[in-house]
PDB file of N, CA and C in Angstrom:
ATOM      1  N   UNK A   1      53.719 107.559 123.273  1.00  0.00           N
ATOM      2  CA  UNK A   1      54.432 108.825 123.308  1.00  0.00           C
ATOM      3  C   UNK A   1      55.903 108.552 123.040  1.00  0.00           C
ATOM      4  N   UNK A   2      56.772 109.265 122.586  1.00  0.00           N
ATOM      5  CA  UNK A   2      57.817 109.137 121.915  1.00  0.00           C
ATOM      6  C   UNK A   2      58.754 110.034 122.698  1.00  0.00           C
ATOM      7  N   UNK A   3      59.892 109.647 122.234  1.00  0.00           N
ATOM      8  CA  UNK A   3      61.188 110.378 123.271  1.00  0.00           C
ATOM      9  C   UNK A   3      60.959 111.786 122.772  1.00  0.00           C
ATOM     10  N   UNK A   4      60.805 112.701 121.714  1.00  0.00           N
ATOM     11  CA  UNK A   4      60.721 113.922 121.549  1.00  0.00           C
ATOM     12  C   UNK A   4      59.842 113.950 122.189  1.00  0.00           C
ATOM     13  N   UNK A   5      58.426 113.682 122.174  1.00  0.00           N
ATOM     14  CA  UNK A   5      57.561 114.019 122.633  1.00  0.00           C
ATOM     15  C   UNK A   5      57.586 114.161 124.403  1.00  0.00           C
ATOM     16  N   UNK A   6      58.277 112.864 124.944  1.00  0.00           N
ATOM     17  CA  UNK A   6      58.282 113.030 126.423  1.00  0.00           C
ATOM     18  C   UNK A   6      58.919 114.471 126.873  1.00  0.00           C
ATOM     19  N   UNK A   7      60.123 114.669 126.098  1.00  0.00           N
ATOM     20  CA  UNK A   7      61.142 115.598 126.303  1.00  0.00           C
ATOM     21  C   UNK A   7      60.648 116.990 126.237  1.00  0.00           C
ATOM     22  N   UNK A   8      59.906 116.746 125.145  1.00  0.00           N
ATOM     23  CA  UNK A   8      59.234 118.631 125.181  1.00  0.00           C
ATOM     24  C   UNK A   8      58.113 118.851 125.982  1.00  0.00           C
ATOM     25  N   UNK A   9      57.236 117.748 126.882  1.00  0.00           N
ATOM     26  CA  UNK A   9      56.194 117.345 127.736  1.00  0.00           C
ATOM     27  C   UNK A   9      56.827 117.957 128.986  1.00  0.00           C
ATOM     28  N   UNK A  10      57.884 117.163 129.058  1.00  0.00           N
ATOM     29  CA  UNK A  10      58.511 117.556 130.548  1.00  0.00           C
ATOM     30  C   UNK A  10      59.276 118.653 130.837  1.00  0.00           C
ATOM     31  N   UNK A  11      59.444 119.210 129.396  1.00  0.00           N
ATOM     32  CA  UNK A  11      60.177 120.788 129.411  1.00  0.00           C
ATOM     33  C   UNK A  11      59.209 121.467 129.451  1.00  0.00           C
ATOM     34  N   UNK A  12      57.574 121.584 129.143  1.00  0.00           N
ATOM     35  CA  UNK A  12      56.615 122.720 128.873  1.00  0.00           C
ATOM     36  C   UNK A  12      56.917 123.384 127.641  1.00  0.00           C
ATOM     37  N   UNK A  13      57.436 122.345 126.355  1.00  0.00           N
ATOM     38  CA  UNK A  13      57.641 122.993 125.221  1.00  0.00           C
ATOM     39  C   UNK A  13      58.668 123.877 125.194  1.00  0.00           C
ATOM     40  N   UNK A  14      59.488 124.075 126.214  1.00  0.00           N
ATOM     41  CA  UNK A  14      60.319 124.885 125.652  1.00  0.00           C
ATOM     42  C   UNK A  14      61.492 124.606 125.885  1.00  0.00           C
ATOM     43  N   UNK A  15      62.330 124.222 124.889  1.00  0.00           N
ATOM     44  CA  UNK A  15      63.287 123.407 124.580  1.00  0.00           C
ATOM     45  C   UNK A  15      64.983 124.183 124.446  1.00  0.00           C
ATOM     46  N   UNK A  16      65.061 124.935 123.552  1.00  0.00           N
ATOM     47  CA  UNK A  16      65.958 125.882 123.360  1.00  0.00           C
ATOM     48  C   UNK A  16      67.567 125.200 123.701  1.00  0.00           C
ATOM     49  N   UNK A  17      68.071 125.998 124.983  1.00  0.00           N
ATOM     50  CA  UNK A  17      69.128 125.430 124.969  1.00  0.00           C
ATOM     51  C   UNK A  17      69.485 123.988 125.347  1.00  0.00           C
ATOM     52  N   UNK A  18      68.537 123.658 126.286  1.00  0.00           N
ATOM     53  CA  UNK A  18      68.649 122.275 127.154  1.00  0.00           C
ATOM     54  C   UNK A  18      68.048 121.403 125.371  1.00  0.00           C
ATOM     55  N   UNK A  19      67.551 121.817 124.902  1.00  0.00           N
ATOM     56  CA  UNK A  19      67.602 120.647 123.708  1.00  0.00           C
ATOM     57  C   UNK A  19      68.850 120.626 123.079  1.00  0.00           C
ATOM     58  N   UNK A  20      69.144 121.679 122.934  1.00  0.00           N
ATOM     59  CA  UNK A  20      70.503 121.137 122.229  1.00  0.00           C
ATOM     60  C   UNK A  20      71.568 120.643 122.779  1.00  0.00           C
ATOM     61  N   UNK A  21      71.330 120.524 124.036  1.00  0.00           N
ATOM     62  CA  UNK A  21      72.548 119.958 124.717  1.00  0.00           C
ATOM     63  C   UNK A  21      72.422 118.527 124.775  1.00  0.00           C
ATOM     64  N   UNK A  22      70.827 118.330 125.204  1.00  0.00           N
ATOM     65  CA  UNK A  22      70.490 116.987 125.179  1.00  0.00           C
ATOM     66  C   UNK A  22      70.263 116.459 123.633  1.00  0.00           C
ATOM     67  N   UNK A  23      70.520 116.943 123.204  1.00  0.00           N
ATOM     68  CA  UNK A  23      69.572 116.109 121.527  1.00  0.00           C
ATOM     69  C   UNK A  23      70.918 115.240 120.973  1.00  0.00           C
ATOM     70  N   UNK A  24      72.071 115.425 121.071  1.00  0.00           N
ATOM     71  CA  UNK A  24      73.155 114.138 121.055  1.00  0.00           C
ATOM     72  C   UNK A  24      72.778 112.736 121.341  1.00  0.00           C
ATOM     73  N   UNK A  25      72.778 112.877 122.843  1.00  0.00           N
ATOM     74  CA  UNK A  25      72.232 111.676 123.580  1.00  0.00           C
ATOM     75  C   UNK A  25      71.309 111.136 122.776  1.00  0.00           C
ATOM     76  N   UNK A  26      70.206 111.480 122.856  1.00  0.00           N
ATOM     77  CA  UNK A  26      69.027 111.348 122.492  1.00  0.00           C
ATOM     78  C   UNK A  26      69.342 110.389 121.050  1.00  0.00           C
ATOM     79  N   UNK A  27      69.960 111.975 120.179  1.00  0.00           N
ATOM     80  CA  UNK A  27      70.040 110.784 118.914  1.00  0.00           C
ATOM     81  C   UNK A  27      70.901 109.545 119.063  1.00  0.00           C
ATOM     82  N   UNK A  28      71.837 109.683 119.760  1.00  0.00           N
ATOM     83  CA  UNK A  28      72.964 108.318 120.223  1.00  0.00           C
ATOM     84  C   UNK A  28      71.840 107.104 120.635  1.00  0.00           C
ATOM     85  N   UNK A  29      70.697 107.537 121.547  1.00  0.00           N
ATOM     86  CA  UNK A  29      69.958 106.429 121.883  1.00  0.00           C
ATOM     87  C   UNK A  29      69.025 106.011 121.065  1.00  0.00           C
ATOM     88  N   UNK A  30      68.759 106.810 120.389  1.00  0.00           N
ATOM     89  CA  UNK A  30      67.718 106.404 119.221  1.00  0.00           C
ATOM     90  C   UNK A  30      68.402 105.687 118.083  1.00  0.00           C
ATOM     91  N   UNK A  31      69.507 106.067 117.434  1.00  0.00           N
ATOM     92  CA  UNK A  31      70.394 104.958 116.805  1.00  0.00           C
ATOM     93  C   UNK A  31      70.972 104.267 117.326  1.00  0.00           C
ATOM     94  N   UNK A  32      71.275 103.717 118.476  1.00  0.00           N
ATOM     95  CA  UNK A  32      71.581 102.150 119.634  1.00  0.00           C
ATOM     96  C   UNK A  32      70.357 101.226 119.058  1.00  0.00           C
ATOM     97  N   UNK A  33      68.808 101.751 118.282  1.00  0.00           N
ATOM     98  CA  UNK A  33      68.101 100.838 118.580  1.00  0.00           C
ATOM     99  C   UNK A  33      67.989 100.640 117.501  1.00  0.00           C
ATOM    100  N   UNK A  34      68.579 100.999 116.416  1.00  0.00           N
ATOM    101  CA  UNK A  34      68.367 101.045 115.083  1.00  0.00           C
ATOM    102  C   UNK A  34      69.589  99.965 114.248  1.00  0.00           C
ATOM    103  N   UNK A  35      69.575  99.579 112.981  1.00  0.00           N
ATOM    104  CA  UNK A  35      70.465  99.053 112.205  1.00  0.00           C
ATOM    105  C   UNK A  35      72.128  99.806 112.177  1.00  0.00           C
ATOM    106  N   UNK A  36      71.744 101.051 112.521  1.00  0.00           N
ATOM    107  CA  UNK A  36      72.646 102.158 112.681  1.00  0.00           C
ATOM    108  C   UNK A  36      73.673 101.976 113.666  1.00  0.00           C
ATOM    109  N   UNK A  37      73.328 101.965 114.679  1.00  0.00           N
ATOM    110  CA  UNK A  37      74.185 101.160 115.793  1.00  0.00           C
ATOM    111  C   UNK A  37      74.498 102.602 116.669  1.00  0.00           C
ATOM    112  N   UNK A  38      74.907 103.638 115.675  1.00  0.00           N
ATOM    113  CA  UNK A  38      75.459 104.818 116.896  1.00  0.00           C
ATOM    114  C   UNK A  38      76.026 106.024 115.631  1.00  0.00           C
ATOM    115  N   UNK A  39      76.339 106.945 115.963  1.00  0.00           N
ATOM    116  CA  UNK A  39      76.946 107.790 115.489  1.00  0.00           C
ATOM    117  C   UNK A  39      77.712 107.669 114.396  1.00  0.00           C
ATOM    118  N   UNK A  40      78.703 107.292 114.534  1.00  0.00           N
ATOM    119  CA  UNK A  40      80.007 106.357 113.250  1.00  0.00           C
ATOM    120  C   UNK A  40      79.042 105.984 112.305  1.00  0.00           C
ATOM    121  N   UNK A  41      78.000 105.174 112.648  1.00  0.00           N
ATOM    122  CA  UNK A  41      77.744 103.969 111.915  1.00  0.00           C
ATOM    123  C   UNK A  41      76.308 105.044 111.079  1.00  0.00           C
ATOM    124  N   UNK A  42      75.754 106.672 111.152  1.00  0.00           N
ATOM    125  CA  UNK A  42      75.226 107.342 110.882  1.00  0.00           C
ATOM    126  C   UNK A  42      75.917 107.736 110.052  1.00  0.00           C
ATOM    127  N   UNK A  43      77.050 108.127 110.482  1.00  0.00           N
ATOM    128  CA  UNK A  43      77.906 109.090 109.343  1.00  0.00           C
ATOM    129  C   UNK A  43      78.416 108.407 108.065  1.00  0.00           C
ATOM    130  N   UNK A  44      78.495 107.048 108.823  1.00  0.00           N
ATOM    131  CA  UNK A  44      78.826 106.116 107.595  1.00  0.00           C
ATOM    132  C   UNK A  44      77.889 105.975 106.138  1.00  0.00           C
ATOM    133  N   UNK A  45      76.817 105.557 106.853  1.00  0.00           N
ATOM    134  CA  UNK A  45      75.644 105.468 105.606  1.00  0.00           C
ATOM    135  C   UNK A  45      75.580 107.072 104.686  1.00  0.00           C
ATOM    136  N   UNK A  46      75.658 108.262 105.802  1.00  0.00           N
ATOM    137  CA  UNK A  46      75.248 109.237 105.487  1.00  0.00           C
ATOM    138  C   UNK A  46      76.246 109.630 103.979  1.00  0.00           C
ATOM    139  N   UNK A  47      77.665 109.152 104.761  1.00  0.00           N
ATOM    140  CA  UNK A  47      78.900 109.593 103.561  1.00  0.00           C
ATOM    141  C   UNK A  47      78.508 108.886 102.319  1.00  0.00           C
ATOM    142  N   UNK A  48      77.981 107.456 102.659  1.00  0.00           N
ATOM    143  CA  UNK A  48      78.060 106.292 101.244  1.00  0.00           C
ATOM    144  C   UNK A  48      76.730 106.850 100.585  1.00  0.00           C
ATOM    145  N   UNK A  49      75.725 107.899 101.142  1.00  0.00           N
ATOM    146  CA  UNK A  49      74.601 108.227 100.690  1.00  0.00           C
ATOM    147  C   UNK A  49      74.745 109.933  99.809  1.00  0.00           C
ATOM    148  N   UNK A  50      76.428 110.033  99.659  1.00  0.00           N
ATOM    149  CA  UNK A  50      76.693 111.149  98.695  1.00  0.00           C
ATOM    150  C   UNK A  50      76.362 112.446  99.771  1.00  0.00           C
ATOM    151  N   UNK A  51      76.542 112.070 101.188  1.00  0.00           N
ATOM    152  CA  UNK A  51      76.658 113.607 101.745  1.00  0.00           C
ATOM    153  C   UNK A  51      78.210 113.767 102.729  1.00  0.00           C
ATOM    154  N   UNK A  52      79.230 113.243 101.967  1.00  0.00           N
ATOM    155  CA  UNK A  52      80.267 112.992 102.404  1.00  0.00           C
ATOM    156  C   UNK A  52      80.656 114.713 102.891  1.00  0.00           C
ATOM    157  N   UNK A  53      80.866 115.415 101.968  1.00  0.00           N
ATOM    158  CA  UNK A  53      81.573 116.831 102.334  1.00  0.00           C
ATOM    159  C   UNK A  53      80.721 117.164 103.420  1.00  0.00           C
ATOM    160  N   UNK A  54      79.354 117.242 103.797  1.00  0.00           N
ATOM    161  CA  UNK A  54      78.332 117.645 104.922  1.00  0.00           C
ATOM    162  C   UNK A  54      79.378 116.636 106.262  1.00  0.00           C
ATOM    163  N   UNK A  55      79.201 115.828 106.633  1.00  0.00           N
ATOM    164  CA  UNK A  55      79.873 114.905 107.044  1.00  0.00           C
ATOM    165  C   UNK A  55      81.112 115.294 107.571  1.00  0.00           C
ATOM    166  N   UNK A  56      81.987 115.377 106.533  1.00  0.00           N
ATOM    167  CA  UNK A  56      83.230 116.042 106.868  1.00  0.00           C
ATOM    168  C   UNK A  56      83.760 117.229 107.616  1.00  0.00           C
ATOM    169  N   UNK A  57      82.578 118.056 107.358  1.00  0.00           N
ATOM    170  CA  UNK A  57      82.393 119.918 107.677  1.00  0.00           C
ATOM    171  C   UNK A  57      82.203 119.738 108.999  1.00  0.00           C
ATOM    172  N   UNK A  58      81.371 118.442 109.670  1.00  0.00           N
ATOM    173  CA  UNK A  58      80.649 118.089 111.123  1.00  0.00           C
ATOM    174  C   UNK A  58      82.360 117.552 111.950  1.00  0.00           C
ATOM    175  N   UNK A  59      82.825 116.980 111.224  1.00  0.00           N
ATOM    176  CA  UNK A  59      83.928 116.136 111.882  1.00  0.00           C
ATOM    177  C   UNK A  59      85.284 116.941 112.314  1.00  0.00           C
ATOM    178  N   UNK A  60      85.641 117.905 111.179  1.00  0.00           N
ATOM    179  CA  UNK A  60      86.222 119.130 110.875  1.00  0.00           C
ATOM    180  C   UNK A  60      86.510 120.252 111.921  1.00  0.00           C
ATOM    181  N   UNK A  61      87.376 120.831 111.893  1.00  0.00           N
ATOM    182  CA  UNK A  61      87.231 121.991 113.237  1.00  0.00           C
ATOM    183  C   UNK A  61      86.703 123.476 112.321  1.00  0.00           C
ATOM    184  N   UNK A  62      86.553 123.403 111.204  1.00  0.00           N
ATOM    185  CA  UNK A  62      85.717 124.268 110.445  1.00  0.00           C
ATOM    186  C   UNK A  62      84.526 124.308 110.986  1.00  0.00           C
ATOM    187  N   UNK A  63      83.692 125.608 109.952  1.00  0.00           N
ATOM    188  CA  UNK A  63      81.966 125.676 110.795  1.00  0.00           C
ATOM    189  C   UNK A  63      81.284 124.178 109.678  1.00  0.00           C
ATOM    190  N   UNK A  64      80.179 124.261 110.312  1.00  0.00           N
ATOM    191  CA  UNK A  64      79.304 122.667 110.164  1.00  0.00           C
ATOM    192  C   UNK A  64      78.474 123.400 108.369  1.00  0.00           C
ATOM    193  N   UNK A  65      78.675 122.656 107.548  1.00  0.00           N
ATOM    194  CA  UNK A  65      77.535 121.894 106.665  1.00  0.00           C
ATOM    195  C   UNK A  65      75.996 121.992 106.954  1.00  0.00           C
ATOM    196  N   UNK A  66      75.663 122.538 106.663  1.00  0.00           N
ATOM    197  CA  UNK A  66      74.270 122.493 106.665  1.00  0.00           C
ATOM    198  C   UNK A  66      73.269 121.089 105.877  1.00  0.00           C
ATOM    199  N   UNK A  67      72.306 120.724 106.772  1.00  0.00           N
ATOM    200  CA  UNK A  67      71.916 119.170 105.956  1.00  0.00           C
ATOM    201  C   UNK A  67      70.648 119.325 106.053  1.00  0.00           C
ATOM    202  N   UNK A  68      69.464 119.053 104.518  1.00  0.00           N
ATOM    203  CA  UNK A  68      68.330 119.242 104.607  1.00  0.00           C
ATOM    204  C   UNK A  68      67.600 117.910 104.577  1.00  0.00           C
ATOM    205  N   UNK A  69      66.573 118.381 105.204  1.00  0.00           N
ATOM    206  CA  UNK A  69      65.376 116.947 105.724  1.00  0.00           C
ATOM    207  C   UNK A  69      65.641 115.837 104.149  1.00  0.00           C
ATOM    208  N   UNK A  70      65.434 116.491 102.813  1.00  0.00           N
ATOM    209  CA  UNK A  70      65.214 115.957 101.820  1.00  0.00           C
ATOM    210  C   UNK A  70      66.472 115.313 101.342  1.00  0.00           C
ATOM    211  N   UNK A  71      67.976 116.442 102.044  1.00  0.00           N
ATOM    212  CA  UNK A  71      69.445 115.331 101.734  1.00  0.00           C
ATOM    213  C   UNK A  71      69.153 113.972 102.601  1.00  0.00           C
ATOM    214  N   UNK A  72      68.853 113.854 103.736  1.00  0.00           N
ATOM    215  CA  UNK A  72      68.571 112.922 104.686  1.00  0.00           C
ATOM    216  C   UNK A  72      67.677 112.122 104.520  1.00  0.00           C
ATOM    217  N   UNK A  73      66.719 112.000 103.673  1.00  0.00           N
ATOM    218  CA  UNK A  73      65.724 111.340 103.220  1.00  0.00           C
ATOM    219  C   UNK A  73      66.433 110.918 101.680  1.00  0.00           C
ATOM    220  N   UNK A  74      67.007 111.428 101.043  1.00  0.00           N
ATOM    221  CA  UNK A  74      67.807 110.855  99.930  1.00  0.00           C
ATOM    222  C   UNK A  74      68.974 109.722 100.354  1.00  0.00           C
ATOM    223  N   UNK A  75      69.468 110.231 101.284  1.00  0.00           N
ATOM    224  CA  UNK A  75      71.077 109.173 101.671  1.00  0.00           C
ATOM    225  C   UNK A  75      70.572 107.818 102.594  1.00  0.00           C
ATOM    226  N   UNK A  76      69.657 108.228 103.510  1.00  0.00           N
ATOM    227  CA  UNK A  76      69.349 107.094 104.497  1.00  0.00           C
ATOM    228  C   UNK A  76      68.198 106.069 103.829  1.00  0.00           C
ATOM    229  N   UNK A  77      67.337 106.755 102.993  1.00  0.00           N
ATOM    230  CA  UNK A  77      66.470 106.072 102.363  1.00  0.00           C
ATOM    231  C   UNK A  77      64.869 105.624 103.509  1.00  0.00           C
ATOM    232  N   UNK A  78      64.206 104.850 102.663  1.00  0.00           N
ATOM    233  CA  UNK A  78      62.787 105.430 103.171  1.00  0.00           C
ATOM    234  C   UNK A  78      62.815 104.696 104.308  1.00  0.00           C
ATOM    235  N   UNK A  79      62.999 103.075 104.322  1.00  0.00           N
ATOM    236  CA  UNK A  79      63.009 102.166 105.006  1.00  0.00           C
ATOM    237  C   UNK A  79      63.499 102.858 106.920  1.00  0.00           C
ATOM    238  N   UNK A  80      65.106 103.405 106.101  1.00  0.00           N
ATOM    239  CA  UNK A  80      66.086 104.117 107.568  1.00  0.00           C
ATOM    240  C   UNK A  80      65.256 104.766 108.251  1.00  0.00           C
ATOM    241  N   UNK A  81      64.554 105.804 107.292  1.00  0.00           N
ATOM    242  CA  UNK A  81      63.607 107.067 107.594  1.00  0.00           C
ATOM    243  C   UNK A  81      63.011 106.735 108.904  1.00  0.00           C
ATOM    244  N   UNK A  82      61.800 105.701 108.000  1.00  0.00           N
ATOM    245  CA  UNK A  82      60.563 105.190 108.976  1.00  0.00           C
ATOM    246  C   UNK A  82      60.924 104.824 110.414  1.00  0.00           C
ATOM    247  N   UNK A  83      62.451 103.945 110.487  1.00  0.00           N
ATOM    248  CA  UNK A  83      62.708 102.903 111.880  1.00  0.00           C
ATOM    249  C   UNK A  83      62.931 104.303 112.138  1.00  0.00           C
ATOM    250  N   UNK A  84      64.046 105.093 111.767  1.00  0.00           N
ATOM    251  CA  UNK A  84      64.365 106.309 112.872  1.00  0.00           C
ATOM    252  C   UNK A  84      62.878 107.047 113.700  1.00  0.00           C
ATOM    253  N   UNK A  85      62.091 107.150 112.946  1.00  0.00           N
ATOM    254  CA  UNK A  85      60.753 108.139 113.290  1.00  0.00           C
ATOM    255  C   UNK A  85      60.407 107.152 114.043  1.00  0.00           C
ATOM    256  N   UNK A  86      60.069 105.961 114.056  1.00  0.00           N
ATOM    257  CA  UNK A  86      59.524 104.995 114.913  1.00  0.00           C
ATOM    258  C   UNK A  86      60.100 105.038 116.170  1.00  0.00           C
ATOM    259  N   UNK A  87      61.281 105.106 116.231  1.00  0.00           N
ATOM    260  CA  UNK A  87      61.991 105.199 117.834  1.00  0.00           C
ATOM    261  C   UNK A  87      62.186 106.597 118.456  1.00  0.00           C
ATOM    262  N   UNK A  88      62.281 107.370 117.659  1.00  0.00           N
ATOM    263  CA  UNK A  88      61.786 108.834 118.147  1.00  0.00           C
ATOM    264  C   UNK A  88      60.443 109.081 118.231  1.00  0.00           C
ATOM    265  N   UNK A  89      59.373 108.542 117.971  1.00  0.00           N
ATOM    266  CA  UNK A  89      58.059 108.499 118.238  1.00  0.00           C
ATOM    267  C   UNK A  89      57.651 109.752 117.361  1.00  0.00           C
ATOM    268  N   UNK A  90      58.072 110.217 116.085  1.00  0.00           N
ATOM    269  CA  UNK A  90      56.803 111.476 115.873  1.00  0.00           C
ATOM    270  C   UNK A  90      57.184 110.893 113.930  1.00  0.00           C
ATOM    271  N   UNK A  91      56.519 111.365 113.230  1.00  0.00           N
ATOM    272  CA  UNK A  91      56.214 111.068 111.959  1.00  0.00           C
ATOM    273  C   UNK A  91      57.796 111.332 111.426  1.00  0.00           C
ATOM    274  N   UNK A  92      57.655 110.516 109.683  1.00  0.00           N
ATOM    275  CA  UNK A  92      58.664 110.584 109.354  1.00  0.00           C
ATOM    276  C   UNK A  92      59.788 112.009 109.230  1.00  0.00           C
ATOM    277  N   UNK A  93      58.600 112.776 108.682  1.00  0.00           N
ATOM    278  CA  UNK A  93      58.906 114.283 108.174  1.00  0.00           C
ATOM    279  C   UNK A  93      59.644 114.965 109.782  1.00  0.00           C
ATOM    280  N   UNK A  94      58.990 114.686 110.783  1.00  0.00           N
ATOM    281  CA  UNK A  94      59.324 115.400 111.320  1.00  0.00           C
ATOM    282  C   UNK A  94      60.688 114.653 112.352  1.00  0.00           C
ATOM    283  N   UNK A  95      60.881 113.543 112.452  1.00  0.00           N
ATOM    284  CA  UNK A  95      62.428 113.252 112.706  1.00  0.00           C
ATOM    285  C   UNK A  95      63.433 113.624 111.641  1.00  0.00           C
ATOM    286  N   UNK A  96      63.218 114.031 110.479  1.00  0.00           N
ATOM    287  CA  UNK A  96      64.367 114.321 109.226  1.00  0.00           C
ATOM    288  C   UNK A  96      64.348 115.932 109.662  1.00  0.00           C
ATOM    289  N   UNK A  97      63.678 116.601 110.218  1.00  0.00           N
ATOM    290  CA  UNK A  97      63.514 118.417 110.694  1.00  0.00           C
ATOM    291  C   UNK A  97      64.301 117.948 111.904  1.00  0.00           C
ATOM    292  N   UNK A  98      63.982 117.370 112.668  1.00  0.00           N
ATOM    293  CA  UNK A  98      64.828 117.193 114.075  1.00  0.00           C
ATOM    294  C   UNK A  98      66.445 117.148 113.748  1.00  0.00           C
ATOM    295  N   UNK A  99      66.804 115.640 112.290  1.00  0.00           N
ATOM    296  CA  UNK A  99      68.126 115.124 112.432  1.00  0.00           C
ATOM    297  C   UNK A  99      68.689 116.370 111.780  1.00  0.00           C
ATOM    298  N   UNK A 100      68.181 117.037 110.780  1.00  0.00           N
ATOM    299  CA  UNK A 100      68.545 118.064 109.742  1.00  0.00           C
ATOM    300  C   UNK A 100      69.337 119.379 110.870  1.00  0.00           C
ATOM    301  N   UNK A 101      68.084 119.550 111.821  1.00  0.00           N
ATOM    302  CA  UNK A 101      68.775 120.621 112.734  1.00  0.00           C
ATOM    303  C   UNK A 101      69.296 120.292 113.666  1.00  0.00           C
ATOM    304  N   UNK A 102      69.756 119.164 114.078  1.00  0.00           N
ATOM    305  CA  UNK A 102      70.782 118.963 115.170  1.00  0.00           C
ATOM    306  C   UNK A 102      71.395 118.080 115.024  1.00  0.00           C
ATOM    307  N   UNK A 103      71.687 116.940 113.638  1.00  0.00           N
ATOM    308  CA  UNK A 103      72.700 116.264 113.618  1.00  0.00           C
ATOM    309  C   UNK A 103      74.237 116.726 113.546  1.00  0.00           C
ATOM    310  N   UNK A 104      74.476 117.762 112.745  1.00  0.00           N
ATOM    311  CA  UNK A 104      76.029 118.527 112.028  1.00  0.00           C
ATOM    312  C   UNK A 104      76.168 119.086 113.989  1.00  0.00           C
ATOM    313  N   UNK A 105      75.734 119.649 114.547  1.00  0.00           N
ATOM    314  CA  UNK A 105      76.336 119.338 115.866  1.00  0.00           C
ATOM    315  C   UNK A 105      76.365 118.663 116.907  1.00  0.00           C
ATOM    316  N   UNK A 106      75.350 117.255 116.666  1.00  0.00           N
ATOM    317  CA  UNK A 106      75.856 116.568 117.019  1.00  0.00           C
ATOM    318  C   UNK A 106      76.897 115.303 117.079  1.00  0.00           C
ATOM    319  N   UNK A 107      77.018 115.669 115.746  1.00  0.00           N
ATOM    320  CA  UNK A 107      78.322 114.797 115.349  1.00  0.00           C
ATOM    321  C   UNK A 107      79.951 115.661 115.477  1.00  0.00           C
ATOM    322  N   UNK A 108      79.722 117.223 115.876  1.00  0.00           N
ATOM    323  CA  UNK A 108      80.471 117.820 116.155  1.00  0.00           C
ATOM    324  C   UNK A 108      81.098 117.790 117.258  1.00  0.00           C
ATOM    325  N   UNK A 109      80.103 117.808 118.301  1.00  0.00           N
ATOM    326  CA  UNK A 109      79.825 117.693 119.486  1.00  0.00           C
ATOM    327  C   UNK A 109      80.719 116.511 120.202  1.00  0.00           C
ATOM    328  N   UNK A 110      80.125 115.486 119.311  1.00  0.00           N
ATOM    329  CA  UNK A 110      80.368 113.627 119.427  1.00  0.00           C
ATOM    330  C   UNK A 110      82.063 113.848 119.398  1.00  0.00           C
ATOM    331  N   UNK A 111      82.829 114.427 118.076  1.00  0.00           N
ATOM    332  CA  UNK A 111      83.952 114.400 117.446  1.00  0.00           C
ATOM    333  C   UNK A 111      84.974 115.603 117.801  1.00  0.00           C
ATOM    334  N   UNK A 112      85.325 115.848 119.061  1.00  0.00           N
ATOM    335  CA  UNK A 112      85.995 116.633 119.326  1.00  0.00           C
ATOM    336  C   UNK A 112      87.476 116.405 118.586  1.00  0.00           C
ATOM    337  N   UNK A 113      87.728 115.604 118.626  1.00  0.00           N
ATOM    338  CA  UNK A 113      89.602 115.622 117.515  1.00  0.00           C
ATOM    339  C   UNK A 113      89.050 115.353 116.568  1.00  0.00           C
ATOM    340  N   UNK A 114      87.620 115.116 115.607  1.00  0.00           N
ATOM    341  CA  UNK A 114      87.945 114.920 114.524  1.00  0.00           C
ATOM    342  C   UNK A 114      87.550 113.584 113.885  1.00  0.00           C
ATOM    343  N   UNK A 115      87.590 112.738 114.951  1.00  0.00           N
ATOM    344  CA  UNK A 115      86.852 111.526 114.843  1.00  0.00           C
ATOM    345  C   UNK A 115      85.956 110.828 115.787  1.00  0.00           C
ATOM    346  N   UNK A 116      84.685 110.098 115.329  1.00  0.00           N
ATOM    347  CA  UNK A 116      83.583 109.511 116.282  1.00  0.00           C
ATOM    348  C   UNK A 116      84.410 108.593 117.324  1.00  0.00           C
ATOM    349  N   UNK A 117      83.965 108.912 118.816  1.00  0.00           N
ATOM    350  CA  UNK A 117      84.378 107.643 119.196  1.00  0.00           C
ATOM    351  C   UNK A 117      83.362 106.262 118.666  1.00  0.00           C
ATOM    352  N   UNK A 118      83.771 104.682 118.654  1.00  0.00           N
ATOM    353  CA  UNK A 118      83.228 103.433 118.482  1.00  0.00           C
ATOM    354  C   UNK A 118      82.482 102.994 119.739  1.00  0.00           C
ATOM    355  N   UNK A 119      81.190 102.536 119.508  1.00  0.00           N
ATOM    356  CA  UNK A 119      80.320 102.134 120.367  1.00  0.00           C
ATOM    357  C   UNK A 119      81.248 100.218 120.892  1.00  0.00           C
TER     358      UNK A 119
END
């Protein structure tokens, strides 16, 4: 069973606001276990993977960039894909629906002046 999976187990599926509050963390801990290292080191690949302005919009005190499963599967590549889904425990497709809808705030979230703090 996988960290989404525990999480929506122990909520009774219903996730709503307490997911989005928690889904930062979450992704912070799921990239601790990854090549990724943390947040920074997400946005990094993400920018060098041609979704720099998305990126920017997140970091920005503007509204957030919108980012689709298939930009995220283009920039991180298949290999990234798989380890991410592996430590979130649910298939590939469906950690790129997870990062798609809650990464741009959680890197918002993460970046209150504007920049990630360093792990």
């Amino acid at each position: 069973m996988g960290l989404l999976d525990s999480l929506t187990g122990a909520l009774g599926g219903n996730l709503s606001q307490l997911e989005a509050a928690a889904m930062p963390a979450l992704i912070s801990a799921v990239l601790a276990k990854t090549n990724l290292g943390d947040l920074q080191g997400l946005a990094n690949q993400l920018q060098q993977g041609g979704l720099g302005n998305q990126v920017q919009s997140w970091l920005g005190n503007g509204p957030n960039l919108p980012v689709s499963a298939e930009q995220l599967r283009a920039a991180l590549g298949s290999d990234q894909v798989r380890q991410l889904a592996q430590h979130f425990g649910v298939s590939p497709d469906a950690a790129l629906k997870v990062l798609s809808e809650h990464l741009p705030g959680a890197i918002d979230q993460a970046s209150p002046n504007g920049v990630l703090p360093s792990a």
